[in-house]
C-alpha atoms as a PDB file:
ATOM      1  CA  UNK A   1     131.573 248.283  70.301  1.00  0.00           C
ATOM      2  CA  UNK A   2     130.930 248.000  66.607  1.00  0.00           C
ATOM      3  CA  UNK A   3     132.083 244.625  64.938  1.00  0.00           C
ATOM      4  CA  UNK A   4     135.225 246.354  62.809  1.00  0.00           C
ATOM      5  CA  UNK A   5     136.194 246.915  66.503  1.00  0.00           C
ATOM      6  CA  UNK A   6     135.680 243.476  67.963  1.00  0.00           C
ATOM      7  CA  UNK A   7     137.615 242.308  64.743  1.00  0.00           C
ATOM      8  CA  UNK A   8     140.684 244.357  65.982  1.00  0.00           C
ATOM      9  CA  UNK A   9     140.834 242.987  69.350  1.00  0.00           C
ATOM     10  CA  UNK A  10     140.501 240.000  67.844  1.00  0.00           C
ATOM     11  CA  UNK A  11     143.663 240.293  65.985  1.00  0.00           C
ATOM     12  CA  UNK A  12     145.322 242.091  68.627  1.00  0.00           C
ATOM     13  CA  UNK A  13     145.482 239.211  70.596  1.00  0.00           C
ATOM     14  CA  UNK A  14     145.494 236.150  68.310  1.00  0.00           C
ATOM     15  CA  UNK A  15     148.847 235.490  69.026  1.00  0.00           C
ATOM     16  CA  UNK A  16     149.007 235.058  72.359  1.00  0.00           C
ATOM     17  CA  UNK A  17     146.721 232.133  72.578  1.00  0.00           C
ATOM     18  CA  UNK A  18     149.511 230.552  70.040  1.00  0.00           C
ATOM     19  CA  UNK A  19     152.303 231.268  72.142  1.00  0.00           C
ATOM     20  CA  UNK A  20     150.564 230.035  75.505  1.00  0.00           C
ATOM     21  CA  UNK A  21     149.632 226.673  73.473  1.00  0.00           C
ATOM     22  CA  UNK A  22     152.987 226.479  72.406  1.00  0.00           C
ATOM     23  CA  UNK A  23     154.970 227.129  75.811  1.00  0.00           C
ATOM     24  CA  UNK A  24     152.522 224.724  77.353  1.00  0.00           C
ATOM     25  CA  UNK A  25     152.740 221.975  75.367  1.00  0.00           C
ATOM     26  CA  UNK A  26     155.638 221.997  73.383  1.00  0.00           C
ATOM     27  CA  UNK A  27     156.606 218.356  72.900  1.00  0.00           C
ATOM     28  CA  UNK A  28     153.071 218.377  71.198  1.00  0.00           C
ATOM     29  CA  UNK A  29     154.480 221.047  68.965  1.00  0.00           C
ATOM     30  CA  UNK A  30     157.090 219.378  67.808  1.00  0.00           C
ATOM     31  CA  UNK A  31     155.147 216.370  67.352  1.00  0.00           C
ATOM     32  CA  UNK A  32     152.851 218.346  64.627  1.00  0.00           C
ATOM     33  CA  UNK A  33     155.995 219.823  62.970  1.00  0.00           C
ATOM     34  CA  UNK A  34     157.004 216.075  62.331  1.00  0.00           C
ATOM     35  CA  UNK A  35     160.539 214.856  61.500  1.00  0.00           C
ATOM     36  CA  UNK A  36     163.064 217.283  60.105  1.00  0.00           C
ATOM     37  CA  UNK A  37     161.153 220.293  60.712  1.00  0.00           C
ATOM     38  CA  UNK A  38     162.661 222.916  63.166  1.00  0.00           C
ATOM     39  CA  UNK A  39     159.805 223.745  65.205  1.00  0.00           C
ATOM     40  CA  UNK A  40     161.288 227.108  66.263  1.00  0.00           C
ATOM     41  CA  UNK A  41     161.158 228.199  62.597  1.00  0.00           C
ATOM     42  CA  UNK A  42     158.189 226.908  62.262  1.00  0.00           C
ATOM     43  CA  UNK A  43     157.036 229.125  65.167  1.00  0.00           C
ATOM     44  CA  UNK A  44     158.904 232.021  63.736  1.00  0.00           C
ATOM     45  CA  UNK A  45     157.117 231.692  60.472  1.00  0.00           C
ATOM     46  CA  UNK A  46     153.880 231.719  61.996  1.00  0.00           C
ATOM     47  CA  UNK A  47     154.426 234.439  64.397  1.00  0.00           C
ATOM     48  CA  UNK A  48     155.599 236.446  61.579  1.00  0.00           C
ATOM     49  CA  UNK A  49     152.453 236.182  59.836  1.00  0.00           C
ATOM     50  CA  UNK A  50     150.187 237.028  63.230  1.00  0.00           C
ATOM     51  CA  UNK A  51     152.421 239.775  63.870  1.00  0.00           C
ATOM     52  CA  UNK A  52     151.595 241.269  60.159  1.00  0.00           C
ATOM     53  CA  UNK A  53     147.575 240.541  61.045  1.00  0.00           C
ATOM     54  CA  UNK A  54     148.422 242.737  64.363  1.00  0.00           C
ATOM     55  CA  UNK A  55     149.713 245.303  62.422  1.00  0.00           C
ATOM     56  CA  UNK A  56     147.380 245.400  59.507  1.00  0.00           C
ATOM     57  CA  UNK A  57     144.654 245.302  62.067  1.00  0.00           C
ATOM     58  CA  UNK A  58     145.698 248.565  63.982  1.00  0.00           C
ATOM     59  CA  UNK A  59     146.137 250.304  61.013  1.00  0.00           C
ATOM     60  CA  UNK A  60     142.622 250.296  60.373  1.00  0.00           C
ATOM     61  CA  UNK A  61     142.237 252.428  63.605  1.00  0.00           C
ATOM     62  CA  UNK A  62     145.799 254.697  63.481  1.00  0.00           C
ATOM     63  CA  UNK A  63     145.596 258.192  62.660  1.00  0.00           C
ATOM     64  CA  UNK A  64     148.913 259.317  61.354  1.00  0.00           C
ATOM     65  CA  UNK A  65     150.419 262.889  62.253  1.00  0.00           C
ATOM     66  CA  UNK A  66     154.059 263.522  63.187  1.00  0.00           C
ATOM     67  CA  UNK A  67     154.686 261.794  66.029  1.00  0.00           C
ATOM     68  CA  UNK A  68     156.287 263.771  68.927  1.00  0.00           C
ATOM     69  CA  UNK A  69     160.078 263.364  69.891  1.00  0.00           C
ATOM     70  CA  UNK A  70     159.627 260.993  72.640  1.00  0.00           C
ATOM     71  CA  UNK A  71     157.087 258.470  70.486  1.00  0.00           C
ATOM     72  CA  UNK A  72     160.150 258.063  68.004  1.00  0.00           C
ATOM     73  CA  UNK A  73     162.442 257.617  70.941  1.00  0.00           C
ATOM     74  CA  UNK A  74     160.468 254.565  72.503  1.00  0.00           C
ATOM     75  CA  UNK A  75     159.753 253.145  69.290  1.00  0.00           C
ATOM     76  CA  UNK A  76     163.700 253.344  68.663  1.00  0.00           C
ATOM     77  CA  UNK A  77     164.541 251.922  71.879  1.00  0.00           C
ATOM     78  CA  UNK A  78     161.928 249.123  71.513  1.00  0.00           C
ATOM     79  CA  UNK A  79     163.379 247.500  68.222  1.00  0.00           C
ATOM     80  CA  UNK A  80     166.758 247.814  69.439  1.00  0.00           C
ATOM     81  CA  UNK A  81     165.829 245.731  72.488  1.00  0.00           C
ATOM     82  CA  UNK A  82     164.202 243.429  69.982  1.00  0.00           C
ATOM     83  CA  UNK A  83     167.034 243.215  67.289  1.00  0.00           C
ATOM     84  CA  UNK A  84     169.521 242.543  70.244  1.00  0.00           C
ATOM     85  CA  UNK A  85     167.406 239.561  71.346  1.00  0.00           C
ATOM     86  CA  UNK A  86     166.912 238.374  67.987  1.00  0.00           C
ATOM     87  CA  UNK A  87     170.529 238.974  67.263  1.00  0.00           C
ATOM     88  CA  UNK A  88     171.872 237.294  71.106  1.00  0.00           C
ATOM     89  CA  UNK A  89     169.452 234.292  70.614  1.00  0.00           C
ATOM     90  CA  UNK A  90     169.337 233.902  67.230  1.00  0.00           C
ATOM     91  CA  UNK A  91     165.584 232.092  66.040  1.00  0.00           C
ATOM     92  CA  UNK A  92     165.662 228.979  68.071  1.00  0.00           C
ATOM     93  CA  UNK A  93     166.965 230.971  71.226  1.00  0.00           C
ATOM     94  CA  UNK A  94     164.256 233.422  70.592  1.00  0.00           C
ATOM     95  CA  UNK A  95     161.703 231.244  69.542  1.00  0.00           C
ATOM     96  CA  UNK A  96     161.172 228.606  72.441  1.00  0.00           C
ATOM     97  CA  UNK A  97     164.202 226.377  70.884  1.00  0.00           C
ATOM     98  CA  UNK A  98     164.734 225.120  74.633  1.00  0.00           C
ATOM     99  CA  UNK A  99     161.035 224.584  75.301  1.00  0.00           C
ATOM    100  CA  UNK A 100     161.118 222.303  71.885  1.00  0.00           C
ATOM    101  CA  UNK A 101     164.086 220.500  73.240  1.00  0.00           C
ATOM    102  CA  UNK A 102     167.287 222.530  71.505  1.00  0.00           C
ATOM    103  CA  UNK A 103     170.097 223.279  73.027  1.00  0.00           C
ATOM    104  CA  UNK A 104     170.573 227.135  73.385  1.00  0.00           C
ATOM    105  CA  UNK A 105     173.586 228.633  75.016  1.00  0.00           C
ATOM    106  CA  UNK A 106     172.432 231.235  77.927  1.00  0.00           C
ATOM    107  CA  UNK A 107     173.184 234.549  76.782  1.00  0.00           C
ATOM    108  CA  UNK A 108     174.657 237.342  79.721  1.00  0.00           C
ATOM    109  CA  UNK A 109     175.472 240.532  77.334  1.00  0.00           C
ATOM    110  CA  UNK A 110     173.110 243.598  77.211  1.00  0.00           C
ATOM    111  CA  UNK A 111     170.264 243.333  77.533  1.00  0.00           C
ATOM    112  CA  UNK A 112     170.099 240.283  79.425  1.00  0.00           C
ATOM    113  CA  UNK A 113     170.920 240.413  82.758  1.00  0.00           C
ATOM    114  CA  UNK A 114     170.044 244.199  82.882  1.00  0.00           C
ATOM    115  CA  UNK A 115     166.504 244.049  81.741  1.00  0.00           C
ATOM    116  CA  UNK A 116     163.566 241.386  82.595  1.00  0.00           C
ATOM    117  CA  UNK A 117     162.190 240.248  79.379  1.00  0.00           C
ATOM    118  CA  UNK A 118     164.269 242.534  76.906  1.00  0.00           C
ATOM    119  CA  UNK A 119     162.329 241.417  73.986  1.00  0.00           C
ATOM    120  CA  UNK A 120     158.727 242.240  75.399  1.00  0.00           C
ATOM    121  CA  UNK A 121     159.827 245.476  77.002  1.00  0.00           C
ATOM    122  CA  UNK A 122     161.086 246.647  73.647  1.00  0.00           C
ATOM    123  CA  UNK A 123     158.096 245.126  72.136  1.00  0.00           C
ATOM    124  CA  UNK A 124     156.363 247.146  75.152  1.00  0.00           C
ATOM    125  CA  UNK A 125     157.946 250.364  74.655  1.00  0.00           C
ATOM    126  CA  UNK A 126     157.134 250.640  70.764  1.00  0.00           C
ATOM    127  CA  UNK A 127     153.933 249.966  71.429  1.00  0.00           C
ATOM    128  CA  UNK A 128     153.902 252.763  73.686  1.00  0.00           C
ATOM    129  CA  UNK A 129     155.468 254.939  71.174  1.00  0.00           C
ATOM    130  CA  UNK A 130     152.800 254.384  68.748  1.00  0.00           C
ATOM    131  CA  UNK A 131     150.175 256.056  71.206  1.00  0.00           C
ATOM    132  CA  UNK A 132     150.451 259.093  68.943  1.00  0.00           C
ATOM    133  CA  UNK A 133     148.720 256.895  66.144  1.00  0.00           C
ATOM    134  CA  UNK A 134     146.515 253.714  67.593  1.00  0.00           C
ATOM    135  CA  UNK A 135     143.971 254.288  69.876  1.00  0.00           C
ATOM    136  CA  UNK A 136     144.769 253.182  73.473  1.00  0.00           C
ATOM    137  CA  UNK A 137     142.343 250.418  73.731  1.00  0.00           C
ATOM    138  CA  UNK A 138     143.902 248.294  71.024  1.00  0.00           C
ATOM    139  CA  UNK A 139     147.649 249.125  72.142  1.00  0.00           C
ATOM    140  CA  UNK A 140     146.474 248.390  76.316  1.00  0.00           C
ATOM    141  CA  UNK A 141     145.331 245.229  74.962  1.00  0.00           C
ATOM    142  CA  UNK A 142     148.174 244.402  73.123  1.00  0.00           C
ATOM    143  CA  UNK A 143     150.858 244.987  76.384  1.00  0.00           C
ATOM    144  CA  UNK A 144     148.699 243.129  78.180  1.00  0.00           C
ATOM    145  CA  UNK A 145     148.710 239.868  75.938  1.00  0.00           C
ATOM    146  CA  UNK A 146     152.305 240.416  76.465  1.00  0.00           C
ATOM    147  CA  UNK A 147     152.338 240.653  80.386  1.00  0.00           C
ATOM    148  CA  UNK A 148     150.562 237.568  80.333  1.00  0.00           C
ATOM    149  CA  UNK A 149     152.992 235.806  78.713  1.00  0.00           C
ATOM    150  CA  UNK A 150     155.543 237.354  80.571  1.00  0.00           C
ATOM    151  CA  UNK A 151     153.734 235.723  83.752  1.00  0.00           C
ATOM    152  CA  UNK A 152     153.460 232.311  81.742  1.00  0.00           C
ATOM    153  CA  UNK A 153     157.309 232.353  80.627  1.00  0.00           C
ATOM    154  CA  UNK A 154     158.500 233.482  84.273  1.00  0.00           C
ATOM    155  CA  UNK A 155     156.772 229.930  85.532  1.00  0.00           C
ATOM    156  CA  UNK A 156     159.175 227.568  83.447  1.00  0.00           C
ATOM    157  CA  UNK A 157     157.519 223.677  84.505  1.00  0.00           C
ATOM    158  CA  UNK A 158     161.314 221.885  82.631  1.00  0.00           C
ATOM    159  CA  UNK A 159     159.859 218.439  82.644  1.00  0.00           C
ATOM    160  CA  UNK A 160     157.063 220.057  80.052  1.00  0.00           C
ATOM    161  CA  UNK A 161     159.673 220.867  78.007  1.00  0.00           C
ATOM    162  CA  UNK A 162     160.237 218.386  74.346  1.00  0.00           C
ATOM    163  CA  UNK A 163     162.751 215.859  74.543  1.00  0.00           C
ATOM    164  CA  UNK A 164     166.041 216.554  72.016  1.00  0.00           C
ATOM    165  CA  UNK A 165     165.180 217.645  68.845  1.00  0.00           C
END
């Protein structure tokens, strides 16, 4: 494995250690985002810029042809399950706002109640549909970083959780 490789495995994954930190120890969080900061924006900002080093990373491997039918049909599929989360949740209810102590209504319309984890199975199912272009290696690692989150979230410890923001 050369080191340009190493470097985007690297990448691939650097978010995930920031989300398990953050789910873990949230009150701690919020302590470091100090007074009159929303800590779930200032987890959305972040993410936002590791999911551009993701993306930027993989490119450095994709080949681009026309993707078949059914790679466009995943990736559609995907980012609808993701802009209905976003959309349901809103960026506190999408990014930990309980964990850091908000109060975030619980949400029962498509997709939630119908699919576990709508926002990493879309998130899941793009990557899939980029197959055509990133080598498998980089997207396997990728869904797996997000199955092991989905096994951190699914183990919710509530006195963890920040006191009222």
């Amino acid at each position: 494995m050369g080191v340009h490789c190493l470097l985007v495995c690297v990448a691939v994954i650097l978010p995930f250690p920031f989300y398990y930190f953050l789910w873990t120890y949230p009150g701690r969080w919020v302590q470091w985002c100090g007074e009159g900061v929303n800590p779930s924006h200032r987890m959305a900002l972040i993410s936002h810029i590791l999911k551009l080093t993701q993306i930027l990373a993989v490119l450095t491997v994709a080949h681009f042809v026309w993707p078949p039918w059914y790679s466009l049909l995943l990736i559609i599929v995907g980012q609808y399950l993701n802009f209905k989360v976003y959309e349901l949740l809103g960026e506190t209810g999408t990014y930990y706002g309980v964990r850091f102590g908000n109060k975030v209504p619980w949400v029962t319309d498509f997709p939630f109640g119908y699919i576990r984890d709508p926002q990493y199975t879309g998130s899941i199912l793009s990557l899939f549909g980029c197959l055509c272009w990133v080598p498998w290696q980089y997207v396997s690692l990728w869904i797996i970083g997000y199955f092991f989150m989905m096994m951190v979230e699914s183990h919710e410890d509530s006195s963890t959780r920040a006191k009222g923001c």
